[in-house]
PDB file of N, CA and C in Angstrom:
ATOM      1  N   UNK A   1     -14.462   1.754   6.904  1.00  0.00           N
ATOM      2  CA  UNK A   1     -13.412   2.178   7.800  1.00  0.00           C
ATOM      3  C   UNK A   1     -13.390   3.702   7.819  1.00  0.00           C
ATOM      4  N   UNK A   2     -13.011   4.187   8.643  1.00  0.00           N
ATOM      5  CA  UNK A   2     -13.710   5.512   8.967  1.00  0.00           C
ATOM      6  C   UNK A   2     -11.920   6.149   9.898  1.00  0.00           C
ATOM      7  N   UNK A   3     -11.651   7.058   9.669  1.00  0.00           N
ATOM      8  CA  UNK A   3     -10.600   7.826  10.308  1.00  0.00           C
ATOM      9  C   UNK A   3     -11.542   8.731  11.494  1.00  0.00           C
ATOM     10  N   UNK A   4     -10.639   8.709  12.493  1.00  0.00           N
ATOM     11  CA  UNK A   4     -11.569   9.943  13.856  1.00  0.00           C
ATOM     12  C   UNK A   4     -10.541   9.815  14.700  1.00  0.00           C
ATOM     13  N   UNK A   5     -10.400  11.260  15.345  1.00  0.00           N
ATOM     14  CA  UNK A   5      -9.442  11.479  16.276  1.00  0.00           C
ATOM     15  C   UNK A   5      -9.789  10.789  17.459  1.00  0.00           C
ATOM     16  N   UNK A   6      -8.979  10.742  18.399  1.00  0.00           N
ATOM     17  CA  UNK A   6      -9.299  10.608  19.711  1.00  0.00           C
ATOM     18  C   UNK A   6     -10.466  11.026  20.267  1.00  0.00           C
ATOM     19  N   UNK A   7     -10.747  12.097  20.200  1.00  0.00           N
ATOM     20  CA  UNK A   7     -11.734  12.886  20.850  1.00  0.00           C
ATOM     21  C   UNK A   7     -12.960  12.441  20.492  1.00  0.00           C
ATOM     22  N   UNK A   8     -13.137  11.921  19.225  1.00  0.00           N
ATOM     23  CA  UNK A   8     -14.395  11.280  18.612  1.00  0.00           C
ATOM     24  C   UNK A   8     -14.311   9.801  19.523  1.00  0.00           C
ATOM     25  N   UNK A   9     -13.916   9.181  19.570  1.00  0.00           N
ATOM     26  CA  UNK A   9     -13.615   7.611  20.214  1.00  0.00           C
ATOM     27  C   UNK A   9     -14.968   7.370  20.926  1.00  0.00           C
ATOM     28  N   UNK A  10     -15.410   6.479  20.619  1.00  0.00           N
ATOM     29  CA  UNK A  10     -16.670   5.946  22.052  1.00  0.00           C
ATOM     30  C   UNK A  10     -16.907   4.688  22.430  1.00  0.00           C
ATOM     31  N   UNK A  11     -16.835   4.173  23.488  1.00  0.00           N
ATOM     32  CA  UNK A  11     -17.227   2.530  23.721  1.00  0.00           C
ATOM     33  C   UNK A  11     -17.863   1.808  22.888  1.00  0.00           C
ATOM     34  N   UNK A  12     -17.128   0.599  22.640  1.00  0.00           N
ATOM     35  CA  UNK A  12     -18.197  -0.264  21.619  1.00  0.00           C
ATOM     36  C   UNK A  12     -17.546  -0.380  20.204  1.00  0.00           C
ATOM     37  N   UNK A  13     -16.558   0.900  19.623  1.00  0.00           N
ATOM     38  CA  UNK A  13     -16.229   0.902  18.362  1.00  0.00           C
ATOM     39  C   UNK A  13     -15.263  -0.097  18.150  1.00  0.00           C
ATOM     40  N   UNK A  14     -14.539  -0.705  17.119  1.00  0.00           N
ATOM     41  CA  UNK A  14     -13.471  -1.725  16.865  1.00  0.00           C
ATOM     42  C   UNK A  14     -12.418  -0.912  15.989  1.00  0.00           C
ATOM     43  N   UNK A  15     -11.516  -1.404  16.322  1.00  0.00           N
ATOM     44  CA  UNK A  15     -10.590  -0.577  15.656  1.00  0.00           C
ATOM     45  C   UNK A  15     -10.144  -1.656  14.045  1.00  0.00           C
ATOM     46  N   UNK A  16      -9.808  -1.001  13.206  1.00  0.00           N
ATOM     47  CA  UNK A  16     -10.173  -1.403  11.909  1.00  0.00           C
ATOM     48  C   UNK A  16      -8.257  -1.726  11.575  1.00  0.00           C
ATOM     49  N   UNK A  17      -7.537  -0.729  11.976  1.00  0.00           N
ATOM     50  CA  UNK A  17      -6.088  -1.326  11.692  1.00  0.00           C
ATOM     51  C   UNK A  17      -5.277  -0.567  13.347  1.00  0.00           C
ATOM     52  N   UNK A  18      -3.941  -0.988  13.133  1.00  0.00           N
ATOM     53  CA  UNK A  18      -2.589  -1.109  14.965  1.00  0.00           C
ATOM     54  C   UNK A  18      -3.472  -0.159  15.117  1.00  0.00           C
ATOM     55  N   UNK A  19      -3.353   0.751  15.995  1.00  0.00           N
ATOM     56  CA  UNK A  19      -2.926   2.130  16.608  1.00  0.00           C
ATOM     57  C   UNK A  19      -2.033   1.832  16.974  1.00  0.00           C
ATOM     58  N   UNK A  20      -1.347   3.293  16.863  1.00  0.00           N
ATOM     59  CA  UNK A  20       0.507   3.720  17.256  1.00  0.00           C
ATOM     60  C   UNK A  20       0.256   5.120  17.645  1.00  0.00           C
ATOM     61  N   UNK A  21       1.210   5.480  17.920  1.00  0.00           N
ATOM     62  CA  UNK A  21       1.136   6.594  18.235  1.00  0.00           C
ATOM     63  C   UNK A  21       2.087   7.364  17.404  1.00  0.00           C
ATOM     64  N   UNK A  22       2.574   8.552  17.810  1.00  0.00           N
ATOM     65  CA  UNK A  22       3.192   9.434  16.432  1.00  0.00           C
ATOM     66  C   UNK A  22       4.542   8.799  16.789  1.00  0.00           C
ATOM     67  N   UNK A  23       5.205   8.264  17.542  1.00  0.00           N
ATOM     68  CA  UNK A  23       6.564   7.463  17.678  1.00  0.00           C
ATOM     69  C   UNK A  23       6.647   6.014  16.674  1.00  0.00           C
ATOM     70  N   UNK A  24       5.085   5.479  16.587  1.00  0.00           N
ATOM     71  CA  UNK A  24       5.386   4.773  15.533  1.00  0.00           C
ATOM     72  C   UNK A  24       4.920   3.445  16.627  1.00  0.00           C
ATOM     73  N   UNK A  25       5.328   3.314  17.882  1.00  0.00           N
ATOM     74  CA  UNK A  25       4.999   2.123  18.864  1.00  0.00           C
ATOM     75  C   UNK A  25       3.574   1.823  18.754  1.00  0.00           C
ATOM     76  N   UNK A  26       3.194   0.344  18.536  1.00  0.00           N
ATOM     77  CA  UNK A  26       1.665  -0.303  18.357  1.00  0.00           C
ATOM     78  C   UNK A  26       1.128  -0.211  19.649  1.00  0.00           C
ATOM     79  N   UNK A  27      -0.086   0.393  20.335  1.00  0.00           N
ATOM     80  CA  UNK A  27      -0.740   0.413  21.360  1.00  0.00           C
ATOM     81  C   UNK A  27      -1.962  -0.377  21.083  1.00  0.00           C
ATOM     82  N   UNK A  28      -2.581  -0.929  20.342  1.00  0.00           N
ATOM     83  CA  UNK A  28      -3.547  -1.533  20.126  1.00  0.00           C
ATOM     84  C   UNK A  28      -3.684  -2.322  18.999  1.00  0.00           C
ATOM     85  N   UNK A  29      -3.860  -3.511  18.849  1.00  0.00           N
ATOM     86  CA  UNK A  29      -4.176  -4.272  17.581  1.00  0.00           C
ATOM     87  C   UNK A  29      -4.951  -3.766  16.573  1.00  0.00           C
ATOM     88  N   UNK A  30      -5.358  -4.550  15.674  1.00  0.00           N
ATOM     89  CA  UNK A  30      -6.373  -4.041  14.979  1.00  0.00           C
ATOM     90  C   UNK A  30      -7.605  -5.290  15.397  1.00  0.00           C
ATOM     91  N   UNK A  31      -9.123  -4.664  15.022  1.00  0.00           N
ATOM     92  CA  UNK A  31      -9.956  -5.382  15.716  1.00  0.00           C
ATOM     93  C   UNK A  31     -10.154  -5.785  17.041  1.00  0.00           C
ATOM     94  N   UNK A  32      -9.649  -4.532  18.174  1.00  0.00           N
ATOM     95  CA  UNK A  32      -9.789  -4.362  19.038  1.00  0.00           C
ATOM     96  C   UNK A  32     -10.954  -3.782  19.755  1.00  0.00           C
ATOM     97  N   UNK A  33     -11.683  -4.373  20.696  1.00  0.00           N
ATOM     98  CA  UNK A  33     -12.913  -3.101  20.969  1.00  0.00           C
ATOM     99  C   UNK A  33     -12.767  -2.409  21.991  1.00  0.00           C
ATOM    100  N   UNK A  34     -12.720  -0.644  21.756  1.00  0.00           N
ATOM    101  CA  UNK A  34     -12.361  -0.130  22.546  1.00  0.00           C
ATOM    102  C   UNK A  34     -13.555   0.035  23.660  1.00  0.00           C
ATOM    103  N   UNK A  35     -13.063   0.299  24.920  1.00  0.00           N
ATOM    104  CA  UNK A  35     -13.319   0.712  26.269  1.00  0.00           C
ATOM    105  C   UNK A  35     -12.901   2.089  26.608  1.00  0.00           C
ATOM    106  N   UNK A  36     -13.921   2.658  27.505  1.00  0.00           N
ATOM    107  CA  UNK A  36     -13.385   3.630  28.629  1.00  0.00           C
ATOM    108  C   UNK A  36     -12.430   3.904  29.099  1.00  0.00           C
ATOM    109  N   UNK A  37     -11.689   2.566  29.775  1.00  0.00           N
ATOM    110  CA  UNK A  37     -10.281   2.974  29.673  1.00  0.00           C
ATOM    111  C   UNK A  37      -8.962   2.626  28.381  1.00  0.00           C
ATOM    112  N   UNK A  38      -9.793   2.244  27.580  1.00  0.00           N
ATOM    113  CA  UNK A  38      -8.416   1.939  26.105  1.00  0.00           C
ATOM    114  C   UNK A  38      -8.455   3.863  26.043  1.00  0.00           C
ATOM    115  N   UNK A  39      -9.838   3.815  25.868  1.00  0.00           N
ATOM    116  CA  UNK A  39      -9.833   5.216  25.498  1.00  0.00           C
ATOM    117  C   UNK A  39      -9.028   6.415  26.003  1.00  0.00           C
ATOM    118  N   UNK A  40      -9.084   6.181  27.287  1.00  0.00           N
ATOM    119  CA  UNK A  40      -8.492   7.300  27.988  1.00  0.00           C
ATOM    120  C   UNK A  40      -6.936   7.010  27.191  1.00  0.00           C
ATOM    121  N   UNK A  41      -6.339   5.372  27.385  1.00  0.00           N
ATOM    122  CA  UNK A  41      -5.094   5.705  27.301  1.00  0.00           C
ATOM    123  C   UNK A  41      -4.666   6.246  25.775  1.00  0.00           C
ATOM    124  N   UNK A  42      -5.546   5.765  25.027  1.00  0.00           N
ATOM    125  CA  UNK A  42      -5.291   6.196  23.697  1.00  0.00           C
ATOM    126  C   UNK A  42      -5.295   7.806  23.801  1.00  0.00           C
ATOM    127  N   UNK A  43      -6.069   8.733  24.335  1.00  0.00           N
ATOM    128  CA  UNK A  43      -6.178   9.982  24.571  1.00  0.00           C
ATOM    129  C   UNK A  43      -4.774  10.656  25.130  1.00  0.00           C
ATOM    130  N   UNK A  44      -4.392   9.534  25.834  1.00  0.00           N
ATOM    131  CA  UNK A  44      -3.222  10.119  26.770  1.00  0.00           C
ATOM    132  C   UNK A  44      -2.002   9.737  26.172  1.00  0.00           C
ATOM    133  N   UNK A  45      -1.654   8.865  24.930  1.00  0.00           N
ATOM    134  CA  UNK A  45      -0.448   8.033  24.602  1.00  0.00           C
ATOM    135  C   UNK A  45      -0.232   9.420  22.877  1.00  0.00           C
ATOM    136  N   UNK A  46      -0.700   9.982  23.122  1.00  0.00           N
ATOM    137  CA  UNK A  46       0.299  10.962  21.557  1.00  0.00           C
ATOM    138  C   UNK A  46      -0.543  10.118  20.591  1.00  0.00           C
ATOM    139  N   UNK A  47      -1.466  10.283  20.183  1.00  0.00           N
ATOM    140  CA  UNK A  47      -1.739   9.321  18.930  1.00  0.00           C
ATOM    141  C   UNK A  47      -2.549  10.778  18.407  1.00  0.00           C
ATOM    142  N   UNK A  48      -2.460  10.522  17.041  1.00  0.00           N
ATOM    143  CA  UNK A  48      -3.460  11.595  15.981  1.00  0.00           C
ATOM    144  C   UNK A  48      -4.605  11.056  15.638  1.00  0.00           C
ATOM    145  N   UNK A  49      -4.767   9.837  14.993  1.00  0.00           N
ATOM    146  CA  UNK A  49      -5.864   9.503  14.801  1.00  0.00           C
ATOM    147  C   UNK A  49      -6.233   7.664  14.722  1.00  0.00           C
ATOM    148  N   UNK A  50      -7.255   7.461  15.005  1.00  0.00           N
ATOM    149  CA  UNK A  50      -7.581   5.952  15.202  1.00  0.00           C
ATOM    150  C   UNK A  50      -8.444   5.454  13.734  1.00  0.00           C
ATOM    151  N   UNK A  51      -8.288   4.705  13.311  1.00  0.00           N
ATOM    152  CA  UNK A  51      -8.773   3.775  12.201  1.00  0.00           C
ATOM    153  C   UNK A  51      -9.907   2.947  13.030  1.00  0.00           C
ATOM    154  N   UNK A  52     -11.305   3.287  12.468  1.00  0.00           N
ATOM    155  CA  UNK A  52     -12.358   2.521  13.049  1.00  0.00           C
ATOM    156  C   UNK A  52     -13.450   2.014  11.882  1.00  0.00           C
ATOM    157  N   UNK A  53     -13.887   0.571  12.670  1.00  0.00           N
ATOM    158  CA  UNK A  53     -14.625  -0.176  11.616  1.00  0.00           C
ATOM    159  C   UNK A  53     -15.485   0.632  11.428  1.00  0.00           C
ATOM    160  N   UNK A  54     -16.396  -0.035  10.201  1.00  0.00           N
ATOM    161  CA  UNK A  54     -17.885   1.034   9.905  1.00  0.00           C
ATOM    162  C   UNK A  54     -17.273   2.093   9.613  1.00  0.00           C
ATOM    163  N   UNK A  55     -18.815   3.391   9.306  1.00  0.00           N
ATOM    164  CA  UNK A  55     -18.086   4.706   8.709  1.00  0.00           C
ATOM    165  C   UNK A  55     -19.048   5.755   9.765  1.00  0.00           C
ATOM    166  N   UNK A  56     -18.629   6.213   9.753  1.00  0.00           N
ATOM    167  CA  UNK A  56     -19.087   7.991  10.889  1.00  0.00           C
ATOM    168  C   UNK A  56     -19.713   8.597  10.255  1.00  0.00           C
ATOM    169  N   UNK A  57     -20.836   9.114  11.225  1.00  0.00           N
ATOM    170  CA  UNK A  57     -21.615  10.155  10.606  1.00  0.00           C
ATOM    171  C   UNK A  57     -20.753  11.625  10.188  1.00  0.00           C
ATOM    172  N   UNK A  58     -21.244  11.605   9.482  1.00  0.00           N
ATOM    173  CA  UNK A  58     -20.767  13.272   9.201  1.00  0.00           C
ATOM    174  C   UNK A  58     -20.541  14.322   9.482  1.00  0.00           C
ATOM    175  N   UNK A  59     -20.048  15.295   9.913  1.00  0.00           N
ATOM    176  CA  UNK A  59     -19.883  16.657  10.659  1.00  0.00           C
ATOM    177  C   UNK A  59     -21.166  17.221  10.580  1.00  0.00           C
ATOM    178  N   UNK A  60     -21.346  16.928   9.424  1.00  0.00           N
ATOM    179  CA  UNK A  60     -22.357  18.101   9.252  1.00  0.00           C
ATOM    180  C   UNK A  60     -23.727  17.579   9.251  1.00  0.00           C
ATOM    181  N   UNK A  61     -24.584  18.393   9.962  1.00  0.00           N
ATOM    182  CA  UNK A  61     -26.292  17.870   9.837  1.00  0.00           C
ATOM    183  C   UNK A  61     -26.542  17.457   8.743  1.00  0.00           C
ATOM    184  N   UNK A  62     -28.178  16.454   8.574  1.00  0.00           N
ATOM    185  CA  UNK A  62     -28.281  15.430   7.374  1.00  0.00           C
ATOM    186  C   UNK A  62     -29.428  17.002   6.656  1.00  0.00           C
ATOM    187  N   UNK A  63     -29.692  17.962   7.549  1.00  0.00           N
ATOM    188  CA  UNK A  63     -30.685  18.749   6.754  1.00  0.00           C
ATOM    189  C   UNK A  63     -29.663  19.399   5.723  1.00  0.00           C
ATOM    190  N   UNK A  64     -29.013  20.002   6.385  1.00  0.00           N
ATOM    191  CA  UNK A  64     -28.276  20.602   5.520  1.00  0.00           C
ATOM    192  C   UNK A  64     -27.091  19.817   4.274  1.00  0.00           C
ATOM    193  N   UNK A  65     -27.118  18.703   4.329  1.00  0.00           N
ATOM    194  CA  UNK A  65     -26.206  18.003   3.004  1.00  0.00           C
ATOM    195  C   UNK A  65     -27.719  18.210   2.498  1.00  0.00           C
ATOM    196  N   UNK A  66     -29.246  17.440   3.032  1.00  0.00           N
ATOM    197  CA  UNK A  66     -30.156  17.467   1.607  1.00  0.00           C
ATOM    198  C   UNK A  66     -30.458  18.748   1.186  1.00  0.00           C
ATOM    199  N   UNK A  67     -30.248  19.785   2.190  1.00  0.00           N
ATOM    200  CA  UNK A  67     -30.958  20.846   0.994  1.00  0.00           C
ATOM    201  C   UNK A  67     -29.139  21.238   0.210  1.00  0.00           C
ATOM    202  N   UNK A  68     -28.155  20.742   0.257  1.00  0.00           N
ATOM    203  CA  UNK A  68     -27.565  20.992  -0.103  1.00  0.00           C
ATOM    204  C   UNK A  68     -27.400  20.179  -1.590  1.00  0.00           C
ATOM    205  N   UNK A  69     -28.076  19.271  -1.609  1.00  0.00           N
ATOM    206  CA  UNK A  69     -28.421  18.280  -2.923  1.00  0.00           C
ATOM    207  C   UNK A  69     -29.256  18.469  -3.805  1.00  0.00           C
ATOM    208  N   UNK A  70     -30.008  19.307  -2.749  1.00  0.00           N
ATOM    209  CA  UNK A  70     -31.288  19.906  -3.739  1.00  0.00           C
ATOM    210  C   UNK A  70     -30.878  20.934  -4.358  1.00  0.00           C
ATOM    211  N   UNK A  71     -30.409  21.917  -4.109  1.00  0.00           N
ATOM    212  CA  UNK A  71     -29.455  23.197  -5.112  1.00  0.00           C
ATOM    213  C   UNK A  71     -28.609  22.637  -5.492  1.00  0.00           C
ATOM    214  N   UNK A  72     -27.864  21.705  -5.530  1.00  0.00           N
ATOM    215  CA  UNK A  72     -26.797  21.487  -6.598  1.00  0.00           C
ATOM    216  C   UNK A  72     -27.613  20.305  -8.204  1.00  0.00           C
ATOM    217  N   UNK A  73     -28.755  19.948  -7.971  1.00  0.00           N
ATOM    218  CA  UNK A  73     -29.537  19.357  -8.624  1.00  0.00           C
ATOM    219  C   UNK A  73     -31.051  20.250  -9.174  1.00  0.00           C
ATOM    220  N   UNK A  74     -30.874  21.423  -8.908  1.00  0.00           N
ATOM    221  CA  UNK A  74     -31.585  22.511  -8.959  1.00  0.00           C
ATOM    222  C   UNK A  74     -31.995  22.578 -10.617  1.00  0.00           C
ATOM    223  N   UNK A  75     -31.011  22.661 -11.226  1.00  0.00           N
ATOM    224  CA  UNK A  75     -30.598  23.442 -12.047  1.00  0.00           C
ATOM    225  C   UNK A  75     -31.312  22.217 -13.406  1.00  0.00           C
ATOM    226  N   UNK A  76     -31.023  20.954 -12.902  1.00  0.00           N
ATOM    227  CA  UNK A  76     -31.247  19.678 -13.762  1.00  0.00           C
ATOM    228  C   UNK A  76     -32.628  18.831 -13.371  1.00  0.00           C
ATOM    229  N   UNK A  77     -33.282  19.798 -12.285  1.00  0.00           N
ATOM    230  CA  UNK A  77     -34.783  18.885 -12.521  1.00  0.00           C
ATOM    231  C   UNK A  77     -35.648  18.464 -12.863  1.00  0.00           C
ATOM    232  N   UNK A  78     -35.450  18.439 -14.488  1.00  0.00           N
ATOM    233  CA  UNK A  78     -36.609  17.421 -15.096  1.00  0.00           C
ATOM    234  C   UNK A  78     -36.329  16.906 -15.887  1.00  0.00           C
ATOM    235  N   UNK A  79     -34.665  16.847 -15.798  1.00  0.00           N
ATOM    236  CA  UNK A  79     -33.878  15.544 -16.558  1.00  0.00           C
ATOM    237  C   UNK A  79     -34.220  14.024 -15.737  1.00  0.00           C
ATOM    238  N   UNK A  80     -34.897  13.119 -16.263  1.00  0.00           N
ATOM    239  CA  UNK A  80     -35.216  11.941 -15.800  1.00  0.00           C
ATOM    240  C   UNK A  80     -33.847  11.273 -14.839  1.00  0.00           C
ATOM    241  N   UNK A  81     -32.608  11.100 -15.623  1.00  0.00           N
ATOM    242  CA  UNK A  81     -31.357  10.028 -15.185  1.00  0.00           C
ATOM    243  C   UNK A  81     -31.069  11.419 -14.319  1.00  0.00           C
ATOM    244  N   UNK A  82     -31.162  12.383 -13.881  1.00  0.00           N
ATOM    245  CA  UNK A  82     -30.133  13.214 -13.342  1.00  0.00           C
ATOM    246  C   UNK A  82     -31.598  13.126 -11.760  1.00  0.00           C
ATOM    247  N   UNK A  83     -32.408  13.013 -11.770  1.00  0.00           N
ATOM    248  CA  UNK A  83     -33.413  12.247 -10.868  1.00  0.00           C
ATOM    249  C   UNK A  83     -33.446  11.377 -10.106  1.00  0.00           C
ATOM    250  N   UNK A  84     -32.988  10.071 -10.896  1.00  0.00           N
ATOM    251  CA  UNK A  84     -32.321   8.993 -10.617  1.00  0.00           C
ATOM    252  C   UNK A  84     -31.199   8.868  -9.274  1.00  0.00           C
ATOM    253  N   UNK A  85     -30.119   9.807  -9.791  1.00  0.00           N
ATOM    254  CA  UNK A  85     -28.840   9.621  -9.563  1.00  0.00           C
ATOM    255  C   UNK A  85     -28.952  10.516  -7.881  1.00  0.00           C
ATOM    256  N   UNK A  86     -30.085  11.673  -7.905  1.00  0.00           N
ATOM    257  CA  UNK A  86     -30.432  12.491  -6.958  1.00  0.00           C
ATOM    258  C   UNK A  86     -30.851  11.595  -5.897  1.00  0.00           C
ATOM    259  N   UNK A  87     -31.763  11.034  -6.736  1.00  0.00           N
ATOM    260  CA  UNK A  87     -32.398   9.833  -4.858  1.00  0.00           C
ATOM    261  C   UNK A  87     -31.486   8.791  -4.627  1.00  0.00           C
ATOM    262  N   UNK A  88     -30.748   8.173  -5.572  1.00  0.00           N
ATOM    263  CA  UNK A  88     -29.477   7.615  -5.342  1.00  0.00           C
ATOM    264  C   UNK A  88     -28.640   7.950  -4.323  1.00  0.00           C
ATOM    265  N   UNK A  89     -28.107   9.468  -4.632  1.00  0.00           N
ATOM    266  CA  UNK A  89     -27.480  10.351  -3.114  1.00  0.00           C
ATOM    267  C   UNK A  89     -28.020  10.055  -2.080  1.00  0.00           C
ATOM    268  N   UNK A  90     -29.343  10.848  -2.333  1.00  0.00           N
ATOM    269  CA  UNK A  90     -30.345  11.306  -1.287  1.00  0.00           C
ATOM    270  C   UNK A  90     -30.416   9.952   0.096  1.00  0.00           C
ATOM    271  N   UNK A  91     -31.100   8.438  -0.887  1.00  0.00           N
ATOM    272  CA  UNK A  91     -30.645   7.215   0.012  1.00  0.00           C
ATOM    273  C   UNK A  91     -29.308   6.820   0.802  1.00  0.00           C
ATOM    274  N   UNK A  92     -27.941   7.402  -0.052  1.00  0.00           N
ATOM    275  CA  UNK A  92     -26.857   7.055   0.568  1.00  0.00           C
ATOM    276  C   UNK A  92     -26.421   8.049   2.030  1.00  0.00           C
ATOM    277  N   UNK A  93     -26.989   9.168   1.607  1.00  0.00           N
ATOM    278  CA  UNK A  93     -26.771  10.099   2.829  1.00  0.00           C
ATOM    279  C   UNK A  93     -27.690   9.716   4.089  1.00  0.00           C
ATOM    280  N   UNK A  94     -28.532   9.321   3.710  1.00  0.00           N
ATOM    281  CA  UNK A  94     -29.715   9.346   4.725  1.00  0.00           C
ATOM    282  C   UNK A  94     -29.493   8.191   5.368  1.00  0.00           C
ATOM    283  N   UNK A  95     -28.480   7.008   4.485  1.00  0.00           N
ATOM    284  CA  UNK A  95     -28.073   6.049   5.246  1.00  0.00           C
ATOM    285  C   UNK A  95     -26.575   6.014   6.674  1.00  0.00           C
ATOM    286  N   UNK A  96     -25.778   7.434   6.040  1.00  0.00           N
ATOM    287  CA  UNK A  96     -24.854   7.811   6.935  1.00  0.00           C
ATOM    288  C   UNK A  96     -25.302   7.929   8.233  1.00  0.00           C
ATOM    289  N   UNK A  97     -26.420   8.438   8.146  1.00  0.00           N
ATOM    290  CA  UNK A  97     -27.542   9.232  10.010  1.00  0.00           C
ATOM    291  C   UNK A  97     -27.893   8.142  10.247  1.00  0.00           C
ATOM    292  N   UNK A  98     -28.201   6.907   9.960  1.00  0.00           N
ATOM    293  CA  UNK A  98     -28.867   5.807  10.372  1.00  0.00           C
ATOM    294  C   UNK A  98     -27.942   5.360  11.970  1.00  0.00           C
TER     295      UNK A  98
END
């Protein structure tokens, strides 16, 4: 389950719990799949943010989290388990971009 504003929203996603808006009123169930026009109205009804199934890619490019894994693992590379735990990351991130 993944939090994203409005602005992120795209056809096809399901919504994971209500949407309301900041008044608190339910505009959408949960396990709803949004459309083009849910979207718009969700855009247009005051809401902050939508609860969606699955999880979102990341803000940030996948180059830059790995070389960002690689300097923070810099320091410990030829500890065997600290190796391990690196491609461990390395697989889980690379599974976010998928």
């Amino acid at each position: 389950m993944s939090k994203v504003t409005p602005d992120s929203l795209e056809p096809g996603m399901k919504t994971a719990k209500p949407v309301v808006n900041t008044s608190g009123m339910v505009l959408l169930g949960e396990n709803t799949e949004l459309t083009p026009e849910l979207i718009d109205r969700i855009r247009n009804m005051d809401v902050d943010s939508v609860y969606v199934q699955g999880s979102s890619k990341p803000p940030v490019p996948i180059e830059t989290l790995l070389a960002d894994l690689d300097n923070r693992f810099g320091l410990v590379r030829d500890a065997l388990y600290m190796d391990i735990i690196k491609n461990a990351i390395r697989k889980h991130v690379e599974g976010l971009y998928e």
